[in-house]
Protein backbone atom coordinates (compact mmCIF):
# COMPACT_ATOMS: atom_id res chain seq x y z
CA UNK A 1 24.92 -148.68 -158.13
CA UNK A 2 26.09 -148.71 -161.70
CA UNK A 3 28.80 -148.54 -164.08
CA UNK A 4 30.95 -145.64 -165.98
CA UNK A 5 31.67 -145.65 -169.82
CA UNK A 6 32.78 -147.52 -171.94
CA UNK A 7 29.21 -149.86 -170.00
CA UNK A 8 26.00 -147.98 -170.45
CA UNK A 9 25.44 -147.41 -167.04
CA UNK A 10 24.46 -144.12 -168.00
CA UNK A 11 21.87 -145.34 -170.37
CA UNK A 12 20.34 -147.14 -167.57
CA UNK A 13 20.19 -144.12 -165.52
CA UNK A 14 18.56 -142.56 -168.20
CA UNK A 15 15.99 -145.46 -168.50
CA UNK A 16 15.11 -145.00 -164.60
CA UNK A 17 15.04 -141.18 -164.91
CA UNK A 18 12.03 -141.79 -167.64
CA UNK A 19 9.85 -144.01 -165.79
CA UNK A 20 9.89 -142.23 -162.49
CA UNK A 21 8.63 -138.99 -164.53
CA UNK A 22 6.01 -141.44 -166.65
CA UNK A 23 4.64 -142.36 -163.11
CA UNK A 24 4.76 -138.74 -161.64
CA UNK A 25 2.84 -138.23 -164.50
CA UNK A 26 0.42 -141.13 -163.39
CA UNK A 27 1.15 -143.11 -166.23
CA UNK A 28 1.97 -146.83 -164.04
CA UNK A 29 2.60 -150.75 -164.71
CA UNK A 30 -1.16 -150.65 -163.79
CA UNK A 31 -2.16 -148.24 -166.80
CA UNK A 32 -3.52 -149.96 -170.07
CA UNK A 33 -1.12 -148.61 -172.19
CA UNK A 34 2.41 -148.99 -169.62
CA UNK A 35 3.79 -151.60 -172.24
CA UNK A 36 3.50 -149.21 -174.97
CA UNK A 37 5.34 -146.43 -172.80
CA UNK A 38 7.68 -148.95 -171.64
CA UNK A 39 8.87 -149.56 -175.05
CA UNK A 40 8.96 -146.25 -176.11
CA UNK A 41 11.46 -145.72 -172.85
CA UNK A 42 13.71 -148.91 -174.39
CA UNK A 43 13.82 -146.87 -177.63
CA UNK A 44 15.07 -143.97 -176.24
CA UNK A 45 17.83 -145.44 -174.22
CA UNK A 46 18.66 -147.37 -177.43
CA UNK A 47 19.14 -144.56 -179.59
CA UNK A 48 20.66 -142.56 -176.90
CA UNK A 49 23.84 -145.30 -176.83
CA UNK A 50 23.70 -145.63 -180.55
CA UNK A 51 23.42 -141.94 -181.71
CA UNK A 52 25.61 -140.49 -178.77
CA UNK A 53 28.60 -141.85 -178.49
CA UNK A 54 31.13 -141.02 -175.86
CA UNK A 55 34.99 -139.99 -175.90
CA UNK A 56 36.19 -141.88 -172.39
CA UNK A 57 39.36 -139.43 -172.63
CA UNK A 58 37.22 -136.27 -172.90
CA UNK A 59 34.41 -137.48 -170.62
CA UNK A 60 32.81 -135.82 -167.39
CA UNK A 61 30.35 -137.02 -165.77
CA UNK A 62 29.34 -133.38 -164.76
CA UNK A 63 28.69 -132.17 -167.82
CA UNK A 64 26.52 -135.64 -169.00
CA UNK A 65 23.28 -133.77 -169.65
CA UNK A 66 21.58 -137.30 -168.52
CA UNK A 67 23.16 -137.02 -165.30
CA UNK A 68 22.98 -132.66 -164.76
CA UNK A 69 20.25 -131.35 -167.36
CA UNK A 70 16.74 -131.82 -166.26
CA UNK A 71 15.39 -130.07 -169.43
CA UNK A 72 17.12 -133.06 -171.42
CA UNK A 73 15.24 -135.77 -169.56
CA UNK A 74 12.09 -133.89 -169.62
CA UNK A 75 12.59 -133.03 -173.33
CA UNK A 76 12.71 -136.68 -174.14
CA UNK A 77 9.87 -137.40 -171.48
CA UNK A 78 7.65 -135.01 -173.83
CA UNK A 79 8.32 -137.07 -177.00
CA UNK A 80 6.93 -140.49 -175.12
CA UNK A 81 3.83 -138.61 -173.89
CA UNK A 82 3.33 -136.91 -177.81
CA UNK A 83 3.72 -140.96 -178.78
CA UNK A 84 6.35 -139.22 -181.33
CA UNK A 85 9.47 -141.99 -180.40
CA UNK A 86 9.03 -144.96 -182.42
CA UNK A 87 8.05 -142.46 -185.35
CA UNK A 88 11.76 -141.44 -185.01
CA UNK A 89 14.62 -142.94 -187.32
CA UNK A 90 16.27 -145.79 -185.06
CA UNK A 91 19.62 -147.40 -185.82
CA UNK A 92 19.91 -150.94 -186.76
CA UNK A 93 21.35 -153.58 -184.74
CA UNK A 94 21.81 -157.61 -185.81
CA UNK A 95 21.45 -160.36 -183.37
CA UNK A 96 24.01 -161.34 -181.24
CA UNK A 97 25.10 -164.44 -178.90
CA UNK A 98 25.31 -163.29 -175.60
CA UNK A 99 24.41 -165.60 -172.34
CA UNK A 100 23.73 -163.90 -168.66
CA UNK A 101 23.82 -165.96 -165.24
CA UNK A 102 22.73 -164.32 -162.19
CA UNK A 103 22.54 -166.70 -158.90
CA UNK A 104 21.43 -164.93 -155.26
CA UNK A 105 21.49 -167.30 -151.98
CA UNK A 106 19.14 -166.49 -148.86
CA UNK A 107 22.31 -164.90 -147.54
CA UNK A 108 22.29 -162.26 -150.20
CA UNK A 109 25.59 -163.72 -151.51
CA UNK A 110 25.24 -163.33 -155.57
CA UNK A 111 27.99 -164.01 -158.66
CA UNK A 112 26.65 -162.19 -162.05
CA UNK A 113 28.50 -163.10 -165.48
CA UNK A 114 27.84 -161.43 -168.78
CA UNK A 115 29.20 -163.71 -171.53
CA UNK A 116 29.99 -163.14 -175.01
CA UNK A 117 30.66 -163.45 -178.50
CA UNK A 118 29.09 -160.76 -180.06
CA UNK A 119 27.88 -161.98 -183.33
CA UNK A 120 26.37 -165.77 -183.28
CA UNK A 121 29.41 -167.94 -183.46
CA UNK A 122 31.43 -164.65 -182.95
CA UNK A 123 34.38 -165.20 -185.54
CA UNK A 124 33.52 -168.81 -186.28
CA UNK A 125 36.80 -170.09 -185.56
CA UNK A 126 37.73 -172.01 -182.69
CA UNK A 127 40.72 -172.42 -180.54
CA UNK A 128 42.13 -175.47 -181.37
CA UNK A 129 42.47 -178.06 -178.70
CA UNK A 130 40.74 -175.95 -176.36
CA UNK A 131 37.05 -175.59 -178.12
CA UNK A 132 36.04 -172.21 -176.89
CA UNK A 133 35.06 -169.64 -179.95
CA UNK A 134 36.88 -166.29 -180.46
CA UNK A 135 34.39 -163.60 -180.30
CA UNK A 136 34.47 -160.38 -183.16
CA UNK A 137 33.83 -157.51 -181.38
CA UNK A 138 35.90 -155.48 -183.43
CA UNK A 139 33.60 -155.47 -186.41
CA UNK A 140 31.36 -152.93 -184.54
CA UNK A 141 34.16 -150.25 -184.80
CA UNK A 142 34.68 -150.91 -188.66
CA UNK A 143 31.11 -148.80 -189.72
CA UNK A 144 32.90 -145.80 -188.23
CA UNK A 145 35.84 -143.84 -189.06
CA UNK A 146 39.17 -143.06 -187.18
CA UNK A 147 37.94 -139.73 -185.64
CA UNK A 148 34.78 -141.57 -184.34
CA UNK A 149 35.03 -142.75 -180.43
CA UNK A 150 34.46 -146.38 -181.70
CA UNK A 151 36.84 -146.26 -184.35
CA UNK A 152 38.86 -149.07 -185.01
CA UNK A 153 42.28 -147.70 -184.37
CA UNK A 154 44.88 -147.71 -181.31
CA UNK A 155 43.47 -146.76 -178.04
CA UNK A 156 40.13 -147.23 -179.62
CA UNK A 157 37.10 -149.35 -178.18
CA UNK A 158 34.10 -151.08 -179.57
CA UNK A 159 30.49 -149.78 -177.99
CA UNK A 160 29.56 -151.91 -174.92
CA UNK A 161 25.69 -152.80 -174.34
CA UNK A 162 26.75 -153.79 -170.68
CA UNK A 163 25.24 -151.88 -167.87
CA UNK A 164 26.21 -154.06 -164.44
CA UNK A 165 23.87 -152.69 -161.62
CA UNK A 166 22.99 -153.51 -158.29
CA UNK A 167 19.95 -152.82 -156.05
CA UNK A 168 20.80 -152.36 -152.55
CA UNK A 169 18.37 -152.76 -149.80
CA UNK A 170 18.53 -151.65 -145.96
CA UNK A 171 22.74 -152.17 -146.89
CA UNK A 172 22.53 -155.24 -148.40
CA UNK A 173 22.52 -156.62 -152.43
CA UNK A 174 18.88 -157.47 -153.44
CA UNK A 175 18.84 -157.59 -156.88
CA UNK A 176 21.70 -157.88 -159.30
CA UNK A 177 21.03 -158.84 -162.92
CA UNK A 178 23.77 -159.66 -165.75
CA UNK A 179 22.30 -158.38 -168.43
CA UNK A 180 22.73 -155.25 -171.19
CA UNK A 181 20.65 -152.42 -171.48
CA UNK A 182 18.05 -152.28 -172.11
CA UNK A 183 16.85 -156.06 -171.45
CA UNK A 184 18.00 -155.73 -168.54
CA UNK A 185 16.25 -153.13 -166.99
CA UNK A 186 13.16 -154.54 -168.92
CA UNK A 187 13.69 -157.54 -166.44
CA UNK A 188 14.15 -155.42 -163.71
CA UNK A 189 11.04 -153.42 -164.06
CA UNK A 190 9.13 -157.18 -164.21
CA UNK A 191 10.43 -157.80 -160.78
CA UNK A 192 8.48 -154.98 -159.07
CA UNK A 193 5.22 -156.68 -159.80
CA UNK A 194 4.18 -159.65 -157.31
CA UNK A 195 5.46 -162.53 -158.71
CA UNK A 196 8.17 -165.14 -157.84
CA UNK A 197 11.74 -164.61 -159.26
CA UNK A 198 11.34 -167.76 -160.95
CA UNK A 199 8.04 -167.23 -163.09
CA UNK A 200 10.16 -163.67 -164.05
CA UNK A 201 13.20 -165.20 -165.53
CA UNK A 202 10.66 -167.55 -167.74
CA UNK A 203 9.24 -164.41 -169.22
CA UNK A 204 10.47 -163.70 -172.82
CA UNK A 205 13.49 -161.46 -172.95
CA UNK A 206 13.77 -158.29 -175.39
């Protein structure tokens, strides 16, 4: 289970979508090159939340071609196997200063929080008396103009890299990361493989 827009669920969706067909394809974690076409997957989702942005009042989920059109997951499918992705133009992003918590008990009880302020030291003011920093999120709506989705204007939002998910199992949550695309499902992919959750969350994130 995932998120609509404005969160990237989608994108996440479209992540998954990739790797089942790069393993129908017999391409596995267990192939020499998986990290390469693992990456190349990352890229793709990336570019598909930079390069298509989405209108919330115009959107329908039935007519998202990542959702409905097999030909456009295949098409992109085609361009990891041809190793043509990271020879594609990719737009730029700067670091940011973003934390993610995740805690599961034996129960299965979890709490996930996704917590930021965009840029490092966000707006590099702070609230006086109470410490915490503002963040300045609305900088990534001032590179586009009013007609754009992310404009800054009224009724406007700024892009979101969040894509809350949760793995279910016989009913019950099993896996439920705090984390944006696509680190997060970079993580997730990490916990297939037989290791303990604890040697996975020292692994370097993307």
């Amino acid at each position: 289970m995932t998120m609509p827009p404005p969160t990237q669920g989608r994108v996440l969706l479209l992540i998954l979508q990739l790797l089942e067909k790069l393993i129908q394809q017999g391409i596995t974690p267990d192939s020499r090159d998986w990290p390469l076409y693992l990456i190349d997957t990352l890229l793709l989702g990336y570019e598909e939340r930079m390069n298509s942005p989405l209108c919330l009042k115009n959107y329908n989920a039935d007519e998202d071609p990542i959702l409905v059109d097999r030909h456009f997951i295949q098409n992109r499918v085609d361009k990891i196997l041809r190793r043509e992705v990271q020879s594609m133009p990719m737009p730029q992003l700067h670091g940011g200063e973003t934390t993610h918590l995740s805690v599961m008990d034996a129960h299965g009880d979890s709490v996930c929080i996704t917590q930021s302020v965009n840029m490092v030291y966000g707006a590099k003011v702070a609230a006086e008396s109470l410490g915490f920093i503002y963040n300045n999120y609305l900088i990534d709506c001032w590179s586009f103009n009013d007609q754009h989705p992310y404009g800054l204007k009224a009724g406007g939002h700024a892009p979101s890299s969040l894509a809350p998910f949760m793995i279910m199992k016989e009913g019950k949550p099993c896996f439920r990361p705090a984390a944006p695309v696509p680190s997060g499902s970079f993580r997730l992919w990490h916990n297939s493989s037989p290791m303990f959750f604890i040697q996975i969350c020292r692994f370097p994130r993307g």
